[in-house]
C-alpha atoms as a PDB file:
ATOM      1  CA  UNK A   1       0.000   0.000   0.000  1.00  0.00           C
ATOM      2  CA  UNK A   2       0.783   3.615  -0.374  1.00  0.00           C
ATOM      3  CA  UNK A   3       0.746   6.653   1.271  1.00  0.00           C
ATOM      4  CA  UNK A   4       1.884   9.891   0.156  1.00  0.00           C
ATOM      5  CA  UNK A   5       1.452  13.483   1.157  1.00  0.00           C
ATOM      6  CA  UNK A   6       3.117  16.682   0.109  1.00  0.00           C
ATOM      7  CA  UNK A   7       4.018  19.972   2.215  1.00  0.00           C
ATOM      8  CA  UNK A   8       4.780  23.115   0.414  1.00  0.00           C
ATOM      9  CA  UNK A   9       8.430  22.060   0.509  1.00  0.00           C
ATOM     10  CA  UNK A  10       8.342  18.681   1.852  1.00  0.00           C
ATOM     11  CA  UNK A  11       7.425  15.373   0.145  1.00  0.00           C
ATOM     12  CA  UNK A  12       6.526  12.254   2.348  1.00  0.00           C
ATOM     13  CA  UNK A  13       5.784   8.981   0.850  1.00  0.00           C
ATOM     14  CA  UNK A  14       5.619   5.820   3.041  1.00  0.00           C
ATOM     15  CA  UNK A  15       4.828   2.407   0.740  1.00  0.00           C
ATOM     16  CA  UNK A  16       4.011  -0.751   2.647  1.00  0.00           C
ATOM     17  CA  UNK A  17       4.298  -4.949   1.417  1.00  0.00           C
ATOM     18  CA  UNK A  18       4.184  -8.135   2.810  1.00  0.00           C
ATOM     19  CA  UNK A  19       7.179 -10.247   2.626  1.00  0.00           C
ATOM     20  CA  UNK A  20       5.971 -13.178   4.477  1.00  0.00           C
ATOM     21  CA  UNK A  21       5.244 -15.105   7.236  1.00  0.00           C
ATOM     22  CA  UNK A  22       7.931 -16.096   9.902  1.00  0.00           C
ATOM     23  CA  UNK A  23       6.923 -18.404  13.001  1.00  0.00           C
ATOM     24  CA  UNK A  24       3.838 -16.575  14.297  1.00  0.00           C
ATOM     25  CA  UNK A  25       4.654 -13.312  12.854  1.00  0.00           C
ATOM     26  CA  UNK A  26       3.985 -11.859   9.612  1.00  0.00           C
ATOM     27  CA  UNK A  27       6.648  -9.621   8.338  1.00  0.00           C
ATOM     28  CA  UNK A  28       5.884  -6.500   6.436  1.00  0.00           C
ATOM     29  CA  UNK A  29       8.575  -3.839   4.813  1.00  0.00           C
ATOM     30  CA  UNK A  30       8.438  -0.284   5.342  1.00  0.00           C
ATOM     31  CA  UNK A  31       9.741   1.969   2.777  1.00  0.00           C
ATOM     32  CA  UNK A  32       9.979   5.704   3.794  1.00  0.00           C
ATOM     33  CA  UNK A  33      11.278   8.135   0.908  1.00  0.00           C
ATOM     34  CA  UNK A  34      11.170  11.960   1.910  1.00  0.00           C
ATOM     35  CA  UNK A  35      12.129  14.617  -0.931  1.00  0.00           C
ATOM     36  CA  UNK A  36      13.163  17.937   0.144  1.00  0.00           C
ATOM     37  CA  UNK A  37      11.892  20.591  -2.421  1.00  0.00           C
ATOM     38  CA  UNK A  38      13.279  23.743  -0.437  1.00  0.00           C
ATOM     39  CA  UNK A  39      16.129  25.667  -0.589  1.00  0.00           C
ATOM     40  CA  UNK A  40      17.389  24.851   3.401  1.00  0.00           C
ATOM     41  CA  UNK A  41      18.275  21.869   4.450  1.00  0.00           C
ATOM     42  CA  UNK A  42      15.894  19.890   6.441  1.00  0.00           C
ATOM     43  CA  UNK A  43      16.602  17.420   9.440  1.00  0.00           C
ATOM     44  CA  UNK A  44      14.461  14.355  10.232  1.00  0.00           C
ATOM     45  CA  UNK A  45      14.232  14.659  13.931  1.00  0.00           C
ATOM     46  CA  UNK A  46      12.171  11.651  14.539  1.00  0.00           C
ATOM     47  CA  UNK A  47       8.943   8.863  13.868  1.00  0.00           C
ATOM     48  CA  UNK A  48       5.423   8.419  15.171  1.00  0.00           C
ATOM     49  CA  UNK A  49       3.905   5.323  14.101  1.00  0.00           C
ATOM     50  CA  UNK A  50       0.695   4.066  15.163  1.00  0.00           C
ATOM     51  CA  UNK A  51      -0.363   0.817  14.566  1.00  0.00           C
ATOM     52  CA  UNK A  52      -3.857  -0.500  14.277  1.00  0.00           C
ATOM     53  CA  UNK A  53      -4.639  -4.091  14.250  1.00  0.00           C
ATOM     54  CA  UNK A  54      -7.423  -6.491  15.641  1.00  0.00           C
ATOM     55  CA  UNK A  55      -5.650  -8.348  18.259  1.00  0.00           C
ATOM     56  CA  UNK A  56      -5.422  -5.068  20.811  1.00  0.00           C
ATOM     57  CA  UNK A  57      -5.256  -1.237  21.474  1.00  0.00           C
ATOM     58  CA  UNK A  58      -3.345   1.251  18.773  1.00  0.00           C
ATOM     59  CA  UNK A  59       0.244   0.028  19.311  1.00  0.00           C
ATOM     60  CA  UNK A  60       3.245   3.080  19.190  1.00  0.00           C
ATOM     61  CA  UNK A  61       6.752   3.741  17.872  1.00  0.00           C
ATOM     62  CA  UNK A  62       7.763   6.711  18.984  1.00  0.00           C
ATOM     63  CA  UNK A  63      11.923   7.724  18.064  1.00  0.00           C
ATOM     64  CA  UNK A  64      14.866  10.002  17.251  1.00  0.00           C
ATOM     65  CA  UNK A  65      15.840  10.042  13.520  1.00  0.00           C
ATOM     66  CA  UNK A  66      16.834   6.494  12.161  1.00  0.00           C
ATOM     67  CA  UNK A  67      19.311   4.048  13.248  1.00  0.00           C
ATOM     68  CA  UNK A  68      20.843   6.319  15.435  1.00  0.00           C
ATOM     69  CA  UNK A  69      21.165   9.437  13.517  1.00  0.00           C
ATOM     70  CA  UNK A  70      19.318  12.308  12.971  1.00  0.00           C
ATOM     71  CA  UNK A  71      19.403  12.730   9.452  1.00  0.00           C
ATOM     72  CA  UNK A  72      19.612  16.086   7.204  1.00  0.00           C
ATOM     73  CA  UNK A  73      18.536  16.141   4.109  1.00  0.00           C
ATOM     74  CA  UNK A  74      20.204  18.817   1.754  1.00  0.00           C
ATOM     75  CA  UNK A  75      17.953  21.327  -0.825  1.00  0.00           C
ATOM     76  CA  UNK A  76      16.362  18.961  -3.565  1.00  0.00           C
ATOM     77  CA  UNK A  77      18.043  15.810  -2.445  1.00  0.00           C
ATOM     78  CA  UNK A  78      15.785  12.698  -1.421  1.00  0.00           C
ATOM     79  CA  UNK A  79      16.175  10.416   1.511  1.00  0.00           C
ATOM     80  CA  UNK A  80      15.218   6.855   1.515  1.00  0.00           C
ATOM     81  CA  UNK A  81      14.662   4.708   4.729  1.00  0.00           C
ATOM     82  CA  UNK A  82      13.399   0.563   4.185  1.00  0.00           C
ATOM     83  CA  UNK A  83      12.632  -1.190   7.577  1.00  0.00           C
ATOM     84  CA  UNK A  84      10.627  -4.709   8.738  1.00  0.00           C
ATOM     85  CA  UNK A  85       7.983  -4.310  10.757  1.00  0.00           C
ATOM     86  CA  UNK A  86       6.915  -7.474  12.601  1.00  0.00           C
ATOM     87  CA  UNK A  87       2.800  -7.952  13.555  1.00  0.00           C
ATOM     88  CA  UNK A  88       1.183 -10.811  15.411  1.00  0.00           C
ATOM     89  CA  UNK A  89      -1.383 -10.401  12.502  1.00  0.00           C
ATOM     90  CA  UNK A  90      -1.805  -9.653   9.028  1.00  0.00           C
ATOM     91  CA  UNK A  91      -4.861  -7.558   9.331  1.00  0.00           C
ATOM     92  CA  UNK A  92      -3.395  -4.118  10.268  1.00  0.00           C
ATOM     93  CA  UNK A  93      -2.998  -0.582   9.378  1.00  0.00           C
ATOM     94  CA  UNK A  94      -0.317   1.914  10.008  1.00  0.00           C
ATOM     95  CA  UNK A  95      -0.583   5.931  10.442  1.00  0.00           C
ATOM     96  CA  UNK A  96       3.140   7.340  10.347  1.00  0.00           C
ATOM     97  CA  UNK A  97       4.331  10.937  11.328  1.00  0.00           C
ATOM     98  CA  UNK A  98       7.731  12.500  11.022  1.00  0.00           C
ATOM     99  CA  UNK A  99       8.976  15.560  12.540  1.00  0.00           C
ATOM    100  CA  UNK A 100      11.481  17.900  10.729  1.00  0.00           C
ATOM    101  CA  UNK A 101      13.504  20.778  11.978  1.00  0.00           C
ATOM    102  CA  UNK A 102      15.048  23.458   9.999  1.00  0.00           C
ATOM    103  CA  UNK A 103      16.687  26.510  10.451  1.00  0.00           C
ATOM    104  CA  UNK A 104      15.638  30.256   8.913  1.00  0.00           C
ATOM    105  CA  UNK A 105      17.368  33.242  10.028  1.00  0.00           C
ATOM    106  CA  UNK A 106      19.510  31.342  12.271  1.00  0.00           C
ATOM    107  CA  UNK A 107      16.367  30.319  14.081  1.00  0.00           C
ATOM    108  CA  UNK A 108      14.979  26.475  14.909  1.00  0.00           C
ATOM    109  CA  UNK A 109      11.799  25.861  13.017  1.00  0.00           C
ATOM    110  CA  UNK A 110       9.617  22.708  13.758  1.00  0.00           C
ATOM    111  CA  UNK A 111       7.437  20.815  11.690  1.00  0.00           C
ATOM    112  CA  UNK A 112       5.586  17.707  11.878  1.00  0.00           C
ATOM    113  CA  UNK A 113       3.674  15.431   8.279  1.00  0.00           C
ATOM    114  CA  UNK A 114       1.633  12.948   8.907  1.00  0.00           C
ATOM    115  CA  UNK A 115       0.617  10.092   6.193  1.00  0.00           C
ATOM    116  CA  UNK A 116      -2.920   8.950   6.141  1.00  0.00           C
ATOM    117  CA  UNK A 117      -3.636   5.667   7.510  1.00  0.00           C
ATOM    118  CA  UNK A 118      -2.098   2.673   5.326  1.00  0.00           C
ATOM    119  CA  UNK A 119      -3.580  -0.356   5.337  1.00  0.00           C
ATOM    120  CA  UNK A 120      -0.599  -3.254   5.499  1.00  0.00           C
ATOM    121  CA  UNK A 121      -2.666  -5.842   5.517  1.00  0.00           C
ATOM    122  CA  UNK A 122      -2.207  -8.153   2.052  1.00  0.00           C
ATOM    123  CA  UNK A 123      -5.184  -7.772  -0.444  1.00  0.00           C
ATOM    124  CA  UNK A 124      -4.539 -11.755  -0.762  1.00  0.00           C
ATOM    125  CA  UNK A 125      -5.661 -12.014   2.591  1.00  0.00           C
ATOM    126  CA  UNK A 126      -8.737  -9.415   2.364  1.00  0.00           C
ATOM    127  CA  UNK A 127      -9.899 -12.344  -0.917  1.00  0.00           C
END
């Protein structure tokens, strides 16, 4: 599945597939590709994902930047992120937020895109 979203100067898209089923969990990939269409650099301060499935309460990932960096995305470069998220089920969705900072006039700037709710869960297994 796909989600994708676009800021005046910031371009989120976060794609979703099923690899396959390991023990009792089912293994999706996450694929997280963020364009930066302005002329400052942008920094990807950190993730919100929650997770929606039908075996308990919204589940959350909440962290700084990616593998242990905070990474900063130059003027009209892209940055691409893949990771494997591991569910209990295979009926599931997934609403993911990122928070950015920037600079302007020497001054910290916030800002925070969110991606509509994306269903992960195989249309083989909707069938």
């Amino acid at each position: 599945m796909l989600a994708k979203i676009e800021s005046t100067s910031i371009n989120v898209e976060f794609k979703t597939h099923f690899i396959g089923k390991y023990g009792l969990l089912y293994l999706f990939g996450c694929n997280l590709v963020v364009k930066n269409n302005s002329t400052l650099p942008v920094t990807i301060m950190g993730k919100h994902w929650k997770i929606f499935s039908n075996h308990s309460l919204p589940e959350e990932i909440i962290g700084e930047g990616f593998n242990g960096t905070l990474p900063t995305i130059q003027p009209f470069e892209t940055f691409n992120y893949e990771s494997i998220l591991p569910m209990h089920t295979v009926f599931a969705s997934i609403e993911p937020k990122y928070n950015f900072s920037f600079l302007v006039n020497k001054k910290k700037h916030a800002l925070s895109i969110g991606v509509p709710k994306v269903s992960i869960t195989p249309k083989a297994f909707l069938n």
